[in-house]
C-alpha atoms as a PDB file:
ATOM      1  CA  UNK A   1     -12.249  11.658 -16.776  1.00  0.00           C
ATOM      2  CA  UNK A   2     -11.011  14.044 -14.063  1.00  0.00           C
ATOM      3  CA  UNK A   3      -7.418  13.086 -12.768  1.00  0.00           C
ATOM      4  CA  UNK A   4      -6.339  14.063  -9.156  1.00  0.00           C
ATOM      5  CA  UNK A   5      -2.867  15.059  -8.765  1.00  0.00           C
ATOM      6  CA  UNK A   6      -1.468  12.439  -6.174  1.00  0.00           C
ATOM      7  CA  UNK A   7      -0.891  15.815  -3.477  1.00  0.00           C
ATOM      8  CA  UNK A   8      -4.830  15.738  -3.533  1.00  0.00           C
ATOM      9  CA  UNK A   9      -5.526  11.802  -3.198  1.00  0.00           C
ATOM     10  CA  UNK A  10      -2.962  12.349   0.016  1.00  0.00           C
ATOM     11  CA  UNK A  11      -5.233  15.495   1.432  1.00  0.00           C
ATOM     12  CA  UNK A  12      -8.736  13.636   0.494  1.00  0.00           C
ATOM     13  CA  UNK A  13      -7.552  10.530   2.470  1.00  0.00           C
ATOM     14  CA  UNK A  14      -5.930  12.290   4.931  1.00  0.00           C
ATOM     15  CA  UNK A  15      -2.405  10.093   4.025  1.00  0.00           C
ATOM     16  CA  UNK A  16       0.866  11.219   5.310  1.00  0.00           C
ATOM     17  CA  UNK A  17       3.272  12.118   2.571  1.00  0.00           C
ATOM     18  CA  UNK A  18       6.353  10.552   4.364  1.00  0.00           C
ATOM     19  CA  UNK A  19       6.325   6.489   2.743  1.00  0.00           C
ATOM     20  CA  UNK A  20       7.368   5.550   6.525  1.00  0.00           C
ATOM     21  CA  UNK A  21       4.316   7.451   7.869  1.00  0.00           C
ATOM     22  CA  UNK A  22       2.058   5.561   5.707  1.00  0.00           C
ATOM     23  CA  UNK A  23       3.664   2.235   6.590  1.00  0.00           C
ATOM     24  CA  UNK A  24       3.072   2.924  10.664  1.00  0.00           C
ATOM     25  CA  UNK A  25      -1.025   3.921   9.411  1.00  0.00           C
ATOM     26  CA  UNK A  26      -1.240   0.228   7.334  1.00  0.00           C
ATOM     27  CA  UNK A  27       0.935  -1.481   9.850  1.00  0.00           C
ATOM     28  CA  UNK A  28       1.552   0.633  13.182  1.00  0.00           C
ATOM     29  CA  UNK A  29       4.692  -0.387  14.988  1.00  0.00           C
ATOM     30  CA  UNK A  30       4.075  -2.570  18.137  1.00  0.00           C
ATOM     31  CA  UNK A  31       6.287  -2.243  21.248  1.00  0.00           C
ATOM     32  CA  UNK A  32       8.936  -5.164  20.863  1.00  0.00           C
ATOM     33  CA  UNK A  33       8.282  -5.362  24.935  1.00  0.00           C
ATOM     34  CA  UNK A  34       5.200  -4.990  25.841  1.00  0.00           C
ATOM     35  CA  UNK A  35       3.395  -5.611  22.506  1.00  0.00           C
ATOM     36  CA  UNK A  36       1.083  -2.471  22.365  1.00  0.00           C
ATOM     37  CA  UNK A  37       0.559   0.228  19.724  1.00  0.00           C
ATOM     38  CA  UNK A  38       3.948   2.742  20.266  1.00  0.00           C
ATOM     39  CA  UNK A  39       3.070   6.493  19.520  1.00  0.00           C
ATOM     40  CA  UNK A  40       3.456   8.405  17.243  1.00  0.00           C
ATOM     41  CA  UNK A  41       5.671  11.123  18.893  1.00  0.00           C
ATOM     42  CA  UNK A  42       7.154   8.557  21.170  1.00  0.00           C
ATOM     43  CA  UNK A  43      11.189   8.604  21.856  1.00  0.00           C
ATOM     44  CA  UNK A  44      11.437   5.329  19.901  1.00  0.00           C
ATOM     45  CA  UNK A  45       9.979   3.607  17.082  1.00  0.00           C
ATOM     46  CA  UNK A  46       9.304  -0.026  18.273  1.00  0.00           C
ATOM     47  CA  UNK A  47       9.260   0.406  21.853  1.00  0.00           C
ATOM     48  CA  UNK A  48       6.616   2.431  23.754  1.00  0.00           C
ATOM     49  CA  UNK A  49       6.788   5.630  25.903  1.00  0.00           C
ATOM     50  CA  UNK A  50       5.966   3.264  29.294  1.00  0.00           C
ATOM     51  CA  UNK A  51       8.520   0.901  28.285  1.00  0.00           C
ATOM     52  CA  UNK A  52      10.912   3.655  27.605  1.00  0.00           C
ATOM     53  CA  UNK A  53      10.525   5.120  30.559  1.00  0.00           C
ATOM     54  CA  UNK A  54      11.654   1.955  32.559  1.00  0.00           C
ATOM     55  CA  UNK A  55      14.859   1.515  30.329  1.00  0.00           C
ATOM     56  CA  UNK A  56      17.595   1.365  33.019  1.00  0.00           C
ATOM     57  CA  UNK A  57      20.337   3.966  30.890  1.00  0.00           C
ATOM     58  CA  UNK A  58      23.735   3.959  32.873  1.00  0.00           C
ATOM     59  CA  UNK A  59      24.877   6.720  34.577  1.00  0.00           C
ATOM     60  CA  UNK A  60      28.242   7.841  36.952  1.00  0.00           C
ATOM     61  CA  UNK A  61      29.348   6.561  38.953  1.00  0.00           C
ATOM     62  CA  UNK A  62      30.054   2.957  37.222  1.00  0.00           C
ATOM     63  CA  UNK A  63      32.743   0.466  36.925  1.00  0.00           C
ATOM     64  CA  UNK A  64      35.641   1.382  34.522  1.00  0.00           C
ATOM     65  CA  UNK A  65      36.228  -2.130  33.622  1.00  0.00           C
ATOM     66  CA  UNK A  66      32.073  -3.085  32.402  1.00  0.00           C
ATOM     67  CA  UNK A  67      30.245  -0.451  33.079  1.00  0.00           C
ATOM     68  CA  UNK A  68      27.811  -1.667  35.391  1.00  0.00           C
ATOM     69  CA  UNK A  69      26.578   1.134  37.700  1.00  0.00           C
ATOM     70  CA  UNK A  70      27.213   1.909  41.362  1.00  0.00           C
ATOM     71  CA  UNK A  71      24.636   2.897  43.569  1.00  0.00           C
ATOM     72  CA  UNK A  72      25.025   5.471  46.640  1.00  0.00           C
ATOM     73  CA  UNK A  73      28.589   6.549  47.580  1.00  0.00           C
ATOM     74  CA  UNK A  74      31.604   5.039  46.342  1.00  0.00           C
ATOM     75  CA  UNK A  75      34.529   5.421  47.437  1.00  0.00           C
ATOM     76  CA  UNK A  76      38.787   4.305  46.188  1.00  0.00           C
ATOM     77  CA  UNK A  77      39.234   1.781  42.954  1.00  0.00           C
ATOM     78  CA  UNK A  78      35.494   1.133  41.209  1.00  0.00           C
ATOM     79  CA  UNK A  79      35.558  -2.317  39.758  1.00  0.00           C
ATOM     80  CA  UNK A  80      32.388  -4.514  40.519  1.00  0.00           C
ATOM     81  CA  UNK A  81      32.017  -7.842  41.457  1.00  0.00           C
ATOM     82  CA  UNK A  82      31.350  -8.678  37.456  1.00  0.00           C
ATOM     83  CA  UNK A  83      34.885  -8.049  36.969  1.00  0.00           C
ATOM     84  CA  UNK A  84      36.449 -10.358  39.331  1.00  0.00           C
ATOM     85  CA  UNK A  85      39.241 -11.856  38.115  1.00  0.00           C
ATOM     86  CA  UNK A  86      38.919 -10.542  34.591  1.00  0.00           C
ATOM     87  CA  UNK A  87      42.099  -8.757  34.281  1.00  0.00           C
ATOM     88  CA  UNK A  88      41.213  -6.431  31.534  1.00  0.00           C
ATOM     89  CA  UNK A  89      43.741  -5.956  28.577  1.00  0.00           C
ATOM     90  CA  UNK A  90      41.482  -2.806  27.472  1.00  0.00           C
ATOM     91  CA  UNK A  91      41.520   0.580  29.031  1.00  0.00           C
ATOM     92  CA  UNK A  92      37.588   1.094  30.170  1.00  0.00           C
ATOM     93  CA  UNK A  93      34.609  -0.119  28.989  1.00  0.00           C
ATOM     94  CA  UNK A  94      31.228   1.350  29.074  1.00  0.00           C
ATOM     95  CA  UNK A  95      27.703   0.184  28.640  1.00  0.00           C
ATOM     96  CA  UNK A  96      24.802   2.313  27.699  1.00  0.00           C
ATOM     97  CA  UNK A  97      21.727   0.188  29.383  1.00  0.00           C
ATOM     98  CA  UNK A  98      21.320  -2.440  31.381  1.00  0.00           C
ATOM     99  CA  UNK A  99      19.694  -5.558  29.747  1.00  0.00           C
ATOM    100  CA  UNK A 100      16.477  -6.211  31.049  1.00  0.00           C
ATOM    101  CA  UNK A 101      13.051  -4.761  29.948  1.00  0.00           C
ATOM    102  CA  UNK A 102      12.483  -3.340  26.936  1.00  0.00           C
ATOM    103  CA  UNK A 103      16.392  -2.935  26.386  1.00  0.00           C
ATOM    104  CA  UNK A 104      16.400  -6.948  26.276  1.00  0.00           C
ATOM    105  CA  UNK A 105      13.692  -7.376  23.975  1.00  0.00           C
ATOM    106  CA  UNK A 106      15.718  -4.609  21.543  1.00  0.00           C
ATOM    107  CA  UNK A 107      18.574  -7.119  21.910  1.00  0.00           C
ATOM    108  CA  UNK A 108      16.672 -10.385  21.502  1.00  0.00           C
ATOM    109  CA  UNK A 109      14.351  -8.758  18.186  1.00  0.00           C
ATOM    110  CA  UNK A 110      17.995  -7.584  16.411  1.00  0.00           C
ATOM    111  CA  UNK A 111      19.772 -11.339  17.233  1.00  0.00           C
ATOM    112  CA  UNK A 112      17.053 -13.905  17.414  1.00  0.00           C
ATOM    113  CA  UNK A 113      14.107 -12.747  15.087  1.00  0.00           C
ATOM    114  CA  UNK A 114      16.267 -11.081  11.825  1.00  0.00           C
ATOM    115  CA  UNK A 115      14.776  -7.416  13.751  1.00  0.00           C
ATOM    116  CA  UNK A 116      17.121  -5.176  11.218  1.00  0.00           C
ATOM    117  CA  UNK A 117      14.185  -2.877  11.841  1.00  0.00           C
ATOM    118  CA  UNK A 118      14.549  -2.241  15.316  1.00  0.00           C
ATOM    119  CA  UNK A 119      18.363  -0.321  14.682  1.00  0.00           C
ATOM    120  CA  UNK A 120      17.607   3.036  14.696  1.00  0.00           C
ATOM    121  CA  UNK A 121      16.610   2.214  18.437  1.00  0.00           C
ATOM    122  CA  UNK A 122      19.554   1.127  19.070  1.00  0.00           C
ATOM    123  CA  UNK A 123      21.464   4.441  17.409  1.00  0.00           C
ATOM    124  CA  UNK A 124      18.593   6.321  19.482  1.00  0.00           C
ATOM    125  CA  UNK A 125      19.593   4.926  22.719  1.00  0.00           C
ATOM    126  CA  UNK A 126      23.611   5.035  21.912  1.00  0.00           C
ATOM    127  CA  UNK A 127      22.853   8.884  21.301  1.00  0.00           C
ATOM    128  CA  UNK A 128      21.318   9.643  24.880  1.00  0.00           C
ATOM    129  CA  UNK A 129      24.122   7.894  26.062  1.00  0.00           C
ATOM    130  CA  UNK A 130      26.749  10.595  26.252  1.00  0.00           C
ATOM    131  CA  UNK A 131      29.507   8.836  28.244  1.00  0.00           C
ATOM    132  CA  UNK A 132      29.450   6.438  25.586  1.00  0.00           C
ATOM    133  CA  UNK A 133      29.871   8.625  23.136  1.00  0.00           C
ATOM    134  CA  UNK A 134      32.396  10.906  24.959  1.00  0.00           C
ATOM    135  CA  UNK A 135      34.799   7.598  24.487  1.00  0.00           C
ATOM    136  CA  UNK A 136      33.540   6.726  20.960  1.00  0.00           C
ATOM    137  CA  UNK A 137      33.885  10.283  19.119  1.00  0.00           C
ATOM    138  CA  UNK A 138      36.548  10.255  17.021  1.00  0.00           C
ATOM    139  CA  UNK A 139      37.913   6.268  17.464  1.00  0.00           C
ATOM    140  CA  UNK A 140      38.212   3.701  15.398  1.00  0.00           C
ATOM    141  CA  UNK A 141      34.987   1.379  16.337  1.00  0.00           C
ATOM    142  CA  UNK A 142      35.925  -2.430  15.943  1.00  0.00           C
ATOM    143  CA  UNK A 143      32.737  -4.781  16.482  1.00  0.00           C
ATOM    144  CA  UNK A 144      33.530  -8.506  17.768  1.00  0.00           C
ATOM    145  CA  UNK A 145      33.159 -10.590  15.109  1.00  0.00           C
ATOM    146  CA  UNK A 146      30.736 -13.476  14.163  1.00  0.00           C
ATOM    147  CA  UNK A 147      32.341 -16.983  12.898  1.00  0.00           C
ATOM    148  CA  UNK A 148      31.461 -17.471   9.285  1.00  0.00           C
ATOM    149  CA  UNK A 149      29.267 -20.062   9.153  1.00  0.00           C
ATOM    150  CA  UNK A 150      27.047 -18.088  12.030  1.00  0.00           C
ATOM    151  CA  UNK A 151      26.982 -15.192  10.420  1.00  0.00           C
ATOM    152  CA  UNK A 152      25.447 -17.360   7.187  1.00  0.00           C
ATOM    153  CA  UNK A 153      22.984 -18.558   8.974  1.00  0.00           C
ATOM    154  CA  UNK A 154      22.290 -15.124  10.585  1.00  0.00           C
ATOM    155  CA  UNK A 155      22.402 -13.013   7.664  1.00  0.00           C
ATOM    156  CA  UNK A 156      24.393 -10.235   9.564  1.00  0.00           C
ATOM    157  CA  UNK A 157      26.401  -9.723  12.405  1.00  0.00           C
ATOM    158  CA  UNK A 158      24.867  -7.459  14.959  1.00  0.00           C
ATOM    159  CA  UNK A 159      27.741  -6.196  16.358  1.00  0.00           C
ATOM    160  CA  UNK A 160      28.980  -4.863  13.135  1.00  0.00           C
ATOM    161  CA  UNK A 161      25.244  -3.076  13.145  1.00  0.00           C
ATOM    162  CA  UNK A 162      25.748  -1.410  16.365  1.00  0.00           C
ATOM    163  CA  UNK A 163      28.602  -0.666  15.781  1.00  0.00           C
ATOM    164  CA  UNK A 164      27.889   2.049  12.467  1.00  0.00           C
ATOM    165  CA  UNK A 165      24.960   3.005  14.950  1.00  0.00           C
ATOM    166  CA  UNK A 166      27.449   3.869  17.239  1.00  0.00           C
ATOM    167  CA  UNK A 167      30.084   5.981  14.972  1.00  0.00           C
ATOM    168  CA  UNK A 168      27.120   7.695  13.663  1.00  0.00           C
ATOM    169  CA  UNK A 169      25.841   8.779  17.092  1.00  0.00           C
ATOM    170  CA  UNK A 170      29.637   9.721  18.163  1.00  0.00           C
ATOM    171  CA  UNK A 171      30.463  11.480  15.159  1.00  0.00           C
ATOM    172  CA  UNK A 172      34.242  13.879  14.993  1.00  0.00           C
ATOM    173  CA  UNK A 173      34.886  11.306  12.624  1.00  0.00           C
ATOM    174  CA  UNK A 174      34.159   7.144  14.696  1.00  0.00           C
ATOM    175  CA  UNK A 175      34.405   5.300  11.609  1.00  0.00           C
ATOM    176  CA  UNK A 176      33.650   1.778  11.517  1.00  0.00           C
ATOM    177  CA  UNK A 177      37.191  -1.019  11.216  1.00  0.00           C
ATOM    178  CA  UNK A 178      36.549  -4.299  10.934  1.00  0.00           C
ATOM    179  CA  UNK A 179      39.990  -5.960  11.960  1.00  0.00           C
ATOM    180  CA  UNK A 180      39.217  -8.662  13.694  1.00  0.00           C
ATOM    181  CA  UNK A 181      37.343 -12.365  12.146  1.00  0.00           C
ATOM    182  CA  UNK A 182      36.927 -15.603  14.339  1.00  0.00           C
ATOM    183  CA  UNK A 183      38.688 -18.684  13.452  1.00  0.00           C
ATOM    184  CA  UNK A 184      37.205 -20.786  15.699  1.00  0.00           C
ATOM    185  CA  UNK A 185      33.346 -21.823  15.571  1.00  0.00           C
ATOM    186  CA  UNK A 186      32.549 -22.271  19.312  1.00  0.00           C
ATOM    187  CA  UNK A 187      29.884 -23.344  21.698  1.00  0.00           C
ATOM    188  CA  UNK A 188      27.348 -20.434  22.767  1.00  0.00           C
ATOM    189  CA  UNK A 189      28.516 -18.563  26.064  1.00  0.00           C
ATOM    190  CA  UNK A 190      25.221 -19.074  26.653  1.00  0.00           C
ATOM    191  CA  UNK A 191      25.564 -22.149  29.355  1.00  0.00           C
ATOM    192  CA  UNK A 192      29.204 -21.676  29.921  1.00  0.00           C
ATOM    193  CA  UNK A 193      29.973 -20.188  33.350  1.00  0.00           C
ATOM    194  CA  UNK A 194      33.343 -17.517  33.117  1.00  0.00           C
ATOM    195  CA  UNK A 195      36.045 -20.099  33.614  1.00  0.00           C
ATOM    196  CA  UNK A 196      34.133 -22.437  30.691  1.00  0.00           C
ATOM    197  CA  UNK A 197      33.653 -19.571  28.948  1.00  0.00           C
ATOM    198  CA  UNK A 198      37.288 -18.234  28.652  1.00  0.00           C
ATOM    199  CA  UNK A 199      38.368 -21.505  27.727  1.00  0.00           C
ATOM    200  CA  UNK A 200      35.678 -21.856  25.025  1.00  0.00           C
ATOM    201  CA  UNK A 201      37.327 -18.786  23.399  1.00  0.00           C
ATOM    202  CA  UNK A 202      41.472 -19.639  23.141  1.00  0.00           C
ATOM    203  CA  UNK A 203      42.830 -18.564  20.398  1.00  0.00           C
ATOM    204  CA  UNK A 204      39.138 -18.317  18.742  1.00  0.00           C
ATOM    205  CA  UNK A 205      40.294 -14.276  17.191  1.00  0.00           C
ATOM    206  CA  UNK A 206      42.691 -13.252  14.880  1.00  0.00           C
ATOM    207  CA  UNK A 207      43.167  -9.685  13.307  1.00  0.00           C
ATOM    208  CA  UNK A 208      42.039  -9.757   9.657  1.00  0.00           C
ATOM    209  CA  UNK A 209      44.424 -10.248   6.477  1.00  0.00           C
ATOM    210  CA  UNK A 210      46.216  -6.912   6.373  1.00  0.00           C
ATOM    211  CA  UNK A 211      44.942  -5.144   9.214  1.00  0.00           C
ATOM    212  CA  UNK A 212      47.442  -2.683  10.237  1.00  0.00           C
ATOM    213  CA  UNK A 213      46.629  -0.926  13.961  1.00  0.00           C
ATOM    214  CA  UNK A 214      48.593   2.724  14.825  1.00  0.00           C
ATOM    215  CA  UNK A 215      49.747   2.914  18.106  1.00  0.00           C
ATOM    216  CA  UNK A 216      48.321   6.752  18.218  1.00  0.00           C
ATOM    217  CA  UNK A 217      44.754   5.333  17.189  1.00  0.00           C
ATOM    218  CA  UNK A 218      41.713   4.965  19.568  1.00  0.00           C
ATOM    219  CA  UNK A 219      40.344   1.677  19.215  1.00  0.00           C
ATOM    220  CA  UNK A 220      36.832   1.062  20.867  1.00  0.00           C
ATOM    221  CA  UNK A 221      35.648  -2.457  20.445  1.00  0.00           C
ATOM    222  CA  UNK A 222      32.110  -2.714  20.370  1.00  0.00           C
ATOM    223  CA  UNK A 223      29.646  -5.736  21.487  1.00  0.00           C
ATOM    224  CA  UNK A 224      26.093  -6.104  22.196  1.00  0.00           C
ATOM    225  CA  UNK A 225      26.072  -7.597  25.974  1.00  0.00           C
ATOM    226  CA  UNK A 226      29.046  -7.323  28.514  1.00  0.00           C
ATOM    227  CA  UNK A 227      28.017 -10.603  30.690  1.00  0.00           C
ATOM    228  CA  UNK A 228      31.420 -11.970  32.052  1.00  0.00           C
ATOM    229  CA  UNK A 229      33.812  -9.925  29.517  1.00  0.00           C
ATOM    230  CA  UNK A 230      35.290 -13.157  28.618  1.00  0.00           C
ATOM    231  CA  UNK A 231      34.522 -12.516  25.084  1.00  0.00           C
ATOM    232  CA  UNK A 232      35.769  -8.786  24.734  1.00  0.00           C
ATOM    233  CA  UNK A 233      38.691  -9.449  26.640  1.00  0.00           C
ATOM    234  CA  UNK A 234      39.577 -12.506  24.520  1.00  0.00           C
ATOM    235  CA  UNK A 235      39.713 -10.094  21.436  1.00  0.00           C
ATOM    236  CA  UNK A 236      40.840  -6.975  23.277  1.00  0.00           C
ATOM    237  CA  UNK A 237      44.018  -9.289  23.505  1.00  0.00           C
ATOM    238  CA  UNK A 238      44.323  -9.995  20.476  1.00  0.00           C
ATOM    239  CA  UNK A 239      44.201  -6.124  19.300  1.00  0.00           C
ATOM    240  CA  UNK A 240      47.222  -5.534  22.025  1.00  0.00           C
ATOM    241  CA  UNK A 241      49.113  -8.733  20.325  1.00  0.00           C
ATOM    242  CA  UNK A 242      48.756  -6.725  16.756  1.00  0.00           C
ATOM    243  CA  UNK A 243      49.502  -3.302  17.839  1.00  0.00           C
ATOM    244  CA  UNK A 244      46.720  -1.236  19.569  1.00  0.00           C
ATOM    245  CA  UNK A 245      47.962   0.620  22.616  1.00  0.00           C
ATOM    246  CA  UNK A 246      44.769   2.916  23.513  1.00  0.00           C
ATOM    247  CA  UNK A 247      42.023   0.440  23.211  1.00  0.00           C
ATOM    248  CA  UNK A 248      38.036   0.609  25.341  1.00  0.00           C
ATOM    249  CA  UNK A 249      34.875  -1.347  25.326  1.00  0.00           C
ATOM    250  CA  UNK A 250      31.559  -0.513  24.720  1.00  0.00           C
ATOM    251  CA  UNK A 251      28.559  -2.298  25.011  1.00  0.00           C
ATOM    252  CA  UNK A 252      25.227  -1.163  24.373  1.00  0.00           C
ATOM    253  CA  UNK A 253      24.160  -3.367  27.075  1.00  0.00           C
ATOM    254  CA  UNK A 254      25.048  -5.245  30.623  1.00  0.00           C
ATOM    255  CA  UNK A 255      23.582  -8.270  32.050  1.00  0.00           C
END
């Protein structure tokens, strides 16, 4: 009996070497969005090259408080109408996208249908971002924590995910601090308008057993969605009670 060495069974076949390129031949990746086959050489790896293209990634000008983006001239103090009344107790936040199209379904795959797969899109899109990152490089990246019991029935919290995604992409040495838990199992924000929902969260963080914050360290707190900033802000306030000084926001998206 004549054995082939495994290199030839690959060239007969015509099988890529790479284990992930012979996953996306037996089970090519479909576009969380639109649900068609995504390329091969496409920018991401679950969502397709039209899809991409429509992905609404932030640009200047944009408000310093969320992120959201202005359009034309502007002109004097940018804050948008999201941040009405918010009275930030961070510096600036940022978003990378806004949340609709494709960027939505990314969001909605990682939180809704256990989508762990669907990260690297997410570190993708942080790294095209580059006024995100120009405020991430370097800090210390603190994602918004789940309450225990959803983060059991989760598996994960996706903040914390993003938020590696993010000191990767950043780099000069974003590491990943996890000094915040919540205390308080809540309602979802989902229904809640802003006043409901900054009442929902009172007194719902508290830093973590031991966590010790430098008043010379960048803290960026990191979340999936800015919608009212009642939920950042609630924990950006509690960062200020223990000690940070420089602390910003990002948010991979807005909406």
């Amino acid at each position: 009996m004549i054995h082939s060495h495994p290199s030839n069974i690959f060239k007969m076949w015509n099988w890529p070497r790479n284990p992930r390129r012979i996953l996306d031949v037996l089970f090519p990746p479909i576009c969380v969005h639109c649900r068609s086959l995504v390329e091969d050489n496409g920018p991401l790896r679950h969502v397709c090259s039209k899809c991409y293209d429509q992905i609404d990634f932030v640009q200047s000008p944009h408000c310093t408080t969320c992120g959201h983006p202005f359009y034309g001239m502007v002109e004097g103090e940018r804050i948008c109408p999201h941040c009405a009344g918010l009275r930030p107790h961070f510096s600036e936040g940022r978003t990378a996208v806004l949340m609709k199209g494709a960027a939505r379904a990314l969001v909605h795959e990682l939180k809704y249908h256990n989508g762990l797969h669907v990260l690297r899109d997410f570190e993708a899109i942080f790294s095209r971002s580059r006024h995100v990152l120009a405020i991430a490089a370097g800090a210390s990246i603190v994602p918004v924590p789940l309450h225990s019991r959803k983060r059991r029935e989760r598996g994960y919290n996706q903040s914390e995910l993003l938020a590696h995604g993010l000191a990767r992409a950043a780099g000069n040495g974003a590491c990943v601090k996890k000094l915040l838990c919540r205390i308080v199992d809540t309602d979802s924000q989902t229904h809640h308008d802003r006043r409901d929902r900054r009442a929902n969260l009172k007194n719902a963080f508290a830093p973590t057993n031991g966590a010790q914050l430098s008043r010379d360290e960048h803290f960026v707190l990191v979340d999936d969605v800015f919608t009212t900033g009642s939920t950042l802000n609630s924990c950006a306030q509690v960062l200020c009670q223990a000690g940070a000084v420089k602390l910003d926001v990002v948010t991979f998206g807005h909406g």
